[in-house]
N, C-alpha and C. Protein backbone atom coordinates (compact mmCIF):
# COMPACT_ATOMS: atom_id res chain seq x y z
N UNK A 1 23.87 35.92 -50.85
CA UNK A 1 22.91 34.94 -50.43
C UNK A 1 21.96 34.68 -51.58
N UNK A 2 21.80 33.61 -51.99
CA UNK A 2 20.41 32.84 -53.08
C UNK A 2 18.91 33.30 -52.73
N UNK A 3 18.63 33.72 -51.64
CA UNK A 3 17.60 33.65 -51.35
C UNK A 3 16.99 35.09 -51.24
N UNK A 4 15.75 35.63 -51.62
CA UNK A 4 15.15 37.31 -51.73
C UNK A 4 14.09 37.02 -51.94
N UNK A 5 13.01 38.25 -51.53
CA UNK A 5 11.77 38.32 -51.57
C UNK A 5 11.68 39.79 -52.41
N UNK A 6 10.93 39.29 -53.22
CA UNK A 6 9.96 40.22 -54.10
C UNK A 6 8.62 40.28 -53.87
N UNK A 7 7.79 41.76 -54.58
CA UNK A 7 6.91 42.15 -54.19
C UNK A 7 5.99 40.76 -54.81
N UNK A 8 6.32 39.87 -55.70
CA UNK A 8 5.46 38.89 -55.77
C UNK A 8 5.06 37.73 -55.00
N UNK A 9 6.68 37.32 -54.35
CA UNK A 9 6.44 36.58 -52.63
C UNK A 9 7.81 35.95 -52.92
N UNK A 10 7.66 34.88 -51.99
CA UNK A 10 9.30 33.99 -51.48
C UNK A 10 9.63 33.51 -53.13
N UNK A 11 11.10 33.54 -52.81
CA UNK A 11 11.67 33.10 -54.48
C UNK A 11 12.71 32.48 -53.23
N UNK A 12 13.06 31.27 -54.28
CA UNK A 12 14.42 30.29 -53.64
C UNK A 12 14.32 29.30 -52.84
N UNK A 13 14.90 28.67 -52.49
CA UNK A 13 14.75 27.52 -51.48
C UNK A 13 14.41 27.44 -50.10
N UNK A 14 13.77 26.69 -49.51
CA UNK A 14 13.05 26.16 -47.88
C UNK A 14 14.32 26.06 -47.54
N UNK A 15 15.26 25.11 -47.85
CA UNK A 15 16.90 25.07 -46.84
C UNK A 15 17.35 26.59 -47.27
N UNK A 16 17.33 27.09 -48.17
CA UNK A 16 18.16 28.44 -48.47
C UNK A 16 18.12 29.57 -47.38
N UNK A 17 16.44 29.55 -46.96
CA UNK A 17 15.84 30.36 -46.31
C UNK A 17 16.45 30.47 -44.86
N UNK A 18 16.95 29.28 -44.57
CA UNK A 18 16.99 29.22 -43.09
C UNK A 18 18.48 29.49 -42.41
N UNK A 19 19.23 29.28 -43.71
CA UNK A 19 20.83 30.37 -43.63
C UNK A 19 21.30 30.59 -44.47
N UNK A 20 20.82 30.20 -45.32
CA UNK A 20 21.74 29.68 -46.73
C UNK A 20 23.10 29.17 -46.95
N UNK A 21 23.99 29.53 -47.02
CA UNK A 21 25.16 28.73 -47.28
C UNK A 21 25.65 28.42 -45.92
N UNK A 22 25.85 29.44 -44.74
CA UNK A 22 26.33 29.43 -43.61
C UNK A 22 25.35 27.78 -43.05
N UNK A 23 24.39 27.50 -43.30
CA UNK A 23 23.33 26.48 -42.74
C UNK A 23 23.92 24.70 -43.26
N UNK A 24 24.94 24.95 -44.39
CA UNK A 24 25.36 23.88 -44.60
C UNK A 24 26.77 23.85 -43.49
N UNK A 25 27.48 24.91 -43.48
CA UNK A 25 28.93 24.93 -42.36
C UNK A 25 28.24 24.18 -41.57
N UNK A 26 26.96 24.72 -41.10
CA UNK A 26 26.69 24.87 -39.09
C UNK A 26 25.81 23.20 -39.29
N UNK A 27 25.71 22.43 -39.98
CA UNK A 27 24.99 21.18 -40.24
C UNK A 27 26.71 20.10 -40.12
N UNK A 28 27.61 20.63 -40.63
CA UNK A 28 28.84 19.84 -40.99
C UNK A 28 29.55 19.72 -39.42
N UNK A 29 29.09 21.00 -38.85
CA UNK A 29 30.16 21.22 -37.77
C UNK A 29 29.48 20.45 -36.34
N UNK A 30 28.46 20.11 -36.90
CA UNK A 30 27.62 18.95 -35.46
C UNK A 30 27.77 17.62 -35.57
N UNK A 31 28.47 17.23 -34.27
CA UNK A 31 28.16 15.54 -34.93
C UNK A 31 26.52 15.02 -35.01
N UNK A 32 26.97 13.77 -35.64
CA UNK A 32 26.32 13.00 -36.21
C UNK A 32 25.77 12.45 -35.20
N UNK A 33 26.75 12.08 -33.67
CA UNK A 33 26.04 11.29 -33.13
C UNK A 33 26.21 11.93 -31.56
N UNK A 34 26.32 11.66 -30.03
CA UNK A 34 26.76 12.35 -29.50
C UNK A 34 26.85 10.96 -28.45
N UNK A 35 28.13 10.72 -27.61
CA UNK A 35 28.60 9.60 -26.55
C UNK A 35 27.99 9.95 -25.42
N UNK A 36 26.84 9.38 -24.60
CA UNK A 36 26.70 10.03 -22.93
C UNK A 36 27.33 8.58 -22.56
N UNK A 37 28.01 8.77 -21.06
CA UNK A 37 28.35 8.03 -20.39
C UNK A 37 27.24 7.22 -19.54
N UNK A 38 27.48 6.12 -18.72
CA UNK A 38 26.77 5.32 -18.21
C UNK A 38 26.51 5.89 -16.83
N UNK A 39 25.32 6.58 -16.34
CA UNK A 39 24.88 7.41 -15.32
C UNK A 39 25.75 6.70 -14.14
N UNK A 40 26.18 7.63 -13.06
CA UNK A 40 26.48 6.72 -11.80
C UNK A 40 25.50 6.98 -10.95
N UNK A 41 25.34 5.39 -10.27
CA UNK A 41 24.34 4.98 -9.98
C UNK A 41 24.73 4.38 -8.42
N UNK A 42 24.41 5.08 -7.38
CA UNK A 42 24.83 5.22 -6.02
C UNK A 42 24.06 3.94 -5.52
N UNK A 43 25.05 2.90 -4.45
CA UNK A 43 24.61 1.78 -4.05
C UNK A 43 23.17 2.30 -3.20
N UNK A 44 22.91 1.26 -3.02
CA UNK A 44 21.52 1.51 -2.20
C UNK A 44 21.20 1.12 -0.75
N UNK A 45 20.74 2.23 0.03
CA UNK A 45 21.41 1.91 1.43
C UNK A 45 20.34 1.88 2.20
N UNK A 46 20.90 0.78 3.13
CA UNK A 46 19.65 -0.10 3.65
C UNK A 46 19.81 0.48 5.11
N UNK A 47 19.65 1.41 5.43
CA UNK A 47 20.17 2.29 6.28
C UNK A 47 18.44 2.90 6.90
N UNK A 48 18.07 3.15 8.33
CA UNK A 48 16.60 3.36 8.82
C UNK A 48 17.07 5.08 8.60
N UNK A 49 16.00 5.73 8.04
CA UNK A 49 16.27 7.40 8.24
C UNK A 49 16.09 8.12 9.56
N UNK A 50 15.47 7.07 10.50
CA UNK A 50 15.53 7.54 11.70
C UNK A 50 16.17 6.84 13.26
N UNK A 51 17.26 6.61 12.59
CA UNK A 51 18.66 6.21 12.87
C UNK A 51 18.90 7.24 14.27
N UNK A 52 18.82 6.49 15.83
CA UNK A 52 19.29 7.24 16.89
C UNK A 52 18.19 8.24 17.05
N UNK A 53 16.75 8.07 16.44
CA UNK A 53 15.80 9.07 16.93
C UNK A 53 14.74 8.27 17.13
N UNK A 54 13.79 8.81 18.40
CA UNK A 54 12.98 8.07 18.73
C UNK A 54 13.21 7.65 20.49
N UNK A 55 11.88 7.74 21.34
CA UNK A 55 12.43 7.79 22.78
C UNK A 55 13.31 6.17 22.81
N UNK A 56 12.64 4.94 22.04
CA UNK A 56 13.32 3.46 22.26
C UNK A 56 14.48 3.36 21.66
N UNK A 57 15.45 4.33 20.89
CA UNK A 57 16.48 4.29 19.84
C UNK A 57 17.56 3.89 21.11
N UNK A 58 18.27 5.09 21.94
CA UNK A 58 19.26 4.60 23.08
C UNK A 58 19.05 3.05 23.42
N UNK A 59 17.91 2.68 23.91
CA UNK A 59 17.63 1.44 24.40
C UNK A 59 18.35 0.20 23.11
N UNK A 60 17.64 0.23 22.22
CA UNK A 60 17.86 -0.22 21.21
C UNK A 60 19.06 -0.37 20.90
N UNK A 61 20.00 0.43 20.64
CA UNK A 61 21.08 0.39 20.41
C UNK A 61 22.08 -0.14 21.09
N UNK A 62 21.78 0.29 22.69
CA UNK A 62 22.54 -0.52 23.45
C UNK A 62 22.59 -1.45 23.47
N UNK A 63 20.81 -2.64 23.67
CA UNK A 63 20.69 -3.56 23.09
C UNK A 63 21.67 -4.26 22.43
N UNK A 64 21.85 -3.61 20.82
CA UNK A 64 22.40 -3.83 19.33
C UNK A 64 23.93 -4.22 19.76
N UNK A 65 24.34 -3.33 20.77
CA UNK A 65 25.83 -3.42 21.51
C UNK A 65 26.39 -4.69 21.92
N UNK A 66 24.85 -4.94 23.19
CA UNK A 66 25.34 -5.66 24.35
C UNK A 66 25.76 -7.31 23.46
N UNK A 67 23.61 -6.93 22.37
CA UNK A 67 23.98 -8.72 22.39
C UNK A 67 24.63 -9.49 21.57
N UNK A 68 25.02 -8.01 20.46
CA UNK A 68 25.55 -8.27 19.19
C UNK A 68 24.86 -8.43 17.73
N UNK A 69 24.91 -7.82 16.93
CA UNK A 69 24.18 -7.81 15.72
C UNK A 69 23.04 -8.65 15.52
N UNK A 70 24.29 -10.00 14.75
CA UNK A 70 23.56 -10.88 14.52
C UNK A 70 22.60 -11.51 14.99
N UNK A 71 22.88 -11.98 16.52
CA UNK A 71 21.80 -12.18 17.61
C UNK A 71 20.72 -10.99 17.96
N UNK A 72 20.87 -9.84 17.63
CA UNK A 72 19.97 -8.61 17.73
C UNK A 72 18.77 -8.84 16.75
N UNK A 73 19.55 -9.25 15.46
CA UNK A 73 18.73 -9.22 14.44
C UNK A 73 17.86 -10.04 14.05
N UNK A 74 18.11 -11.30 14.81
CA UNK A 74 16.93 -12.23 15.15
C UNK A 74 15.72 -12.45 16.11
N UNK A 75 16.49 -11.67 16.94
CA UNK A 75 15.47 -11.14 17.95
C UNK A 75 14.60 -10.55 17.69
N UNK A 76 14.51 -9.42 16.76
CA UNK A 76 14.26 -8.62 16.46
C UNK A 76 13.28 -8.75 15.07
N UNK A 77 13.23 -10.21 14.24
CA UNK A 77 12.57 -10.74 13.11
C UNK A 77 11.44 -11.76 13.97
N UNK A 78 11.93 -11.73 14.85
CA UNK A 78 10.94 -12.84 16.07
C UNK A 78 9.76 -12.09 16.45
N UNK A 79 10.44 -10.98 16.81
CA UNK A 79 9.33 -9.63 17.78
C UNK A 79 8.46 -8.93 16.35
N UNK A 80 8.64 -9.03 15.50
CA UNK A 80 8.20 -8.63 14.61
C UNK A 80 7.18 -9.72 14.04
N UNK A 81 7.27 -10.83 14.03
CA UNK A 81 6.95 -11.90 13.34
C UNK A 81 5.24 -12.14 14.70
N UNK A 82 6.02 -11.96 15.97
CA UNK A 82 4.76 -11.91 16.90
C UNK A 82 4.27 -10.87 16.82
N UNK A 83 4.93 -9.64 16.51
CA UNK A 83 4.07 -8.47 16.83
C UNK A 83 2.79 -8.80 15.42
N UNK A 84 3.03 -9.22 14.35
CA UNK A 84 2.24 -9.42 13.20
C UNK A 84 1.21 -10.03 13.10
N UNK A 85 1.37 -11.29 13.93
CA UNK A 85 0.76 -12.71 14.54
C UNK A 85 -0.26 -11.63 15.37
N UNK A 86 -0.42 -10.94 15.98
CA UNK A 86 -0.84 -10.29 17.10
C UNK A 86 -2.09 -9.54 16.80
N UNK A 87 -1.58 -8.87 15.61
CA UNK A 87 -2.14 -7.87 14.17
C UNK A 87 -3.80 -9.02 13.66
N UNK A 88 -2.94 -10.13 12.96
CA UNK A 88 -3.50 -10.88 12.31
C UNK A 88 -4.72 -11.28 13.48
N UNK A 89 -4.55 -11.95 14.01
CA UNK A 89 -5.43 -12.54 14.94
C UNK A 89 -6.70 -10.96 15.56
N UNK A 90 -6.04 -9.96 15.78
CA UNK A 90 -7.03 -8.85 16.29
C UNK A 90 -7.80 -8.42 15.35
N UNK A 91 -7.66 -8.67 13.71
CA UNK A 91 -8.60 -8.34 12.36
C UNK A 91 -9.38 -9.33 12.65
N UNK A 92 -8.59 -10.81 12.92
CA UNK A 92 -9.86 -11.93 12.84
C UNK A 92 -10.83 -11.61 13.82
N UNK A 93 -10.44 -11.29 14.61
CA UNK A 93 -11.72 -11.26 15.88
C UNK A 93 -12.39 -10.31 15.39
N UNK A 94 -12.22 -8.64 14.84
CA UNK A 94 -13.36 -7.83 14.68
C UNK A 94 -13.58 -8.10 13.15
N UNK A 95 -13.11 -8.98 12.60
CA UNK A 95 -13.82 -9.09 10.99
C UNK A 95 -13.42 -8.41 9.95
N UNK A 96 -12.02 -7.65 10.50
CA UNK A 96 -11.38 -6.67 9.62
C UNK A 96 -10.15 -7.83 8.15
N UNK A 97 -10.47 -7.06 6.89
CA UNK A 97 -10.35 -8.02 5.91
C UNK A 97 -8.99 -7.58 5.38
N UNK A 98 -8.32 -8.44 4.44
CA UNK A 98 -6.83 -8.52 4.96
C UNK A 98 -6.23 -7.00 4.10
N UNK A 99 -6.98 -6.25 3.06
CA UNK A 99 -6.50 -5.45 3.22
C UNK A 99 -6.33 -3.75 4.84
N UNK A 100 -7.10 -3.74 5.19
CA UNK A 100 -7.22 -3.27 6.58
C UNK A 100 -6.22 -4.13 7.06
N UNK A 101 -5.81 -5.36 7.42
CA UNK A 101 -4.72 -6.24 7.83
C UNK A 101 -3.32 -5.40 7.61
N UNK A 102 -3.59 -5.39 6.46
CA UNK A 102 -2.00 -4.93 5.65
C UNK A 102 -1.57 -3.47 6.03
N UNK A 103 -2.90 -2.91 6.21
CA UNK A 103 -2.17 -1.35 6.83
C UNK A 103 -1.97 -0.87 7.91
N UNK A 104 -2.91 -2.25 9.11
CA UNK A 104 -2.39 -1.87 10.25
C UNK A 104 -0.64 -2.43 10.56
N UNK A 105 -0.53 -3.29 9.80
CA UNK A 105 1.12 -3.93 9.99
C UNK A 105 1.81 -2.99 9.29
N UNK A 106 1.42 -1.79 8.30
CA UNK A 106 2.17 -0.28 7.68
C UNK A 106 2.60 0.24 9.03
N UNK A 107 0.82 0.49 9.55
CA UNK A 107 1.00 1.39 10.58
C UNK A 107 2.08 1.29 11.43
N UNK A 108 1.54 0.04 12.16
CA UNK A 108 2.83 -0.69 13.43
C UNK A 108 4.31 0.09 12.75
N UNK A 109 5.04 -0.33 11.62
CA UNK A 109 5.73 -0.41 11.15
C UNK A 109 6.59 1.22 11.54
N UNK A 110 5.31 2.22 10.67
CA UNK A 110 5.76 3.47 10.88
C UNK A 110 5.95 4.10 11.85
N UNK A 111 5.16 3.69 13.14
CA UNK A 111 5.04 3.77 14.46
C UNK A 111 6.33 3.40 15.13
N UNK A 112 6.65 2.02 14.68
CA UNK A 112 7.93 1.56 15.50
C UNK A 112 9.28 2.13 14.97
N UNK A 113 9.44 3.33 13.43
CA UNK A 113 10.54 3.99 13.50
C UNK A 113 9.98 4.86 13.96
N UNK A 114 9.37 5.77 14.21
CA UNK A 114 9.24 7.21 14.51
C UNK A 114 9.45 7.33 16.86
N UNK A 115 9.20 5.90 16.88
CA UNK A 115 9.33 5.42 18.52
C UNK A 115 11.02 4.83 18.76
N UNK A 116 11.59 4.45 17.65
CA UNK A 116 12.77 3.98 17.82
C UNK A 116 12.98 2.87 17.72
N UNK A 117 12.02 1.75 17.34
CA UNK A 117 12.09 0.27 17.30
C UNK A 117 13.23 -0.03 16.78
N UNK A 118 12.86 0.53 15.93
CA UNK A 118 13.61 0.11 14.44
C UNK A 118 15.05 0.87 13.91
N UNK A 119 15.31 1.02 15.36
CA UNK A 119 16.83 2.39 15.28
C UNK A 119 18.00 1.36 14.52
């Protein structure tokens, strides 16, 4: 090895020091560059997490059965659209300003999965 210390201090090279010859192998034997693949990336699912839970979920679903999706699902953008209308108008009367607005229509929201609305 090139590299030794004497009682006067470091003699030889900063790269020498750190393996010396073995430090050029272990530099040769790494690539240069390294390939990662393109992450997979799981569709995104529009799916309620409280799916069949909730005392209104049975109801609901049967519902979803009887009248059929599509017709469910308009029903269901209607009742929402009044339930909001409903919201809006009860801030106007006590003076509540539209952020307070916005979190009681959260609230509703979180309320109607954890009840099953929204099964």
């Amino acid at each position: 090895m090139a590299t030794s210390i004497s009682a006067t201090g470091f003699t030889g090279g900063f790269g020498s020091s750190i393996g010396g010859e073995d430090y050029a192998v272990l530099v040769k034997s790494v690539p240069s560059h390294v390939r990662v693949g393109k992450p997979v990336r799981l569709a995104p699912m529009m799916k309620n997490v409280n799916e069949g839970k909730g005392l209104f979920a049975p109801i609901v679903v049967i519902t979803r059965q009887v009248v059929g999706k599509k017709r469910f699902n308009q029903l269901r953008g209607k009742a929402i659209a009044v339930h909001s209308q409903v919201i809006t108008e009860f801030c106007r009367a006590i003076g509540a300003d539209p952020k307070q607005r916005q979190g009681l229509i959260r609230l509703a929201k979180k309320n109607g999965e954890r009840l099953g609305f929204l099964a």
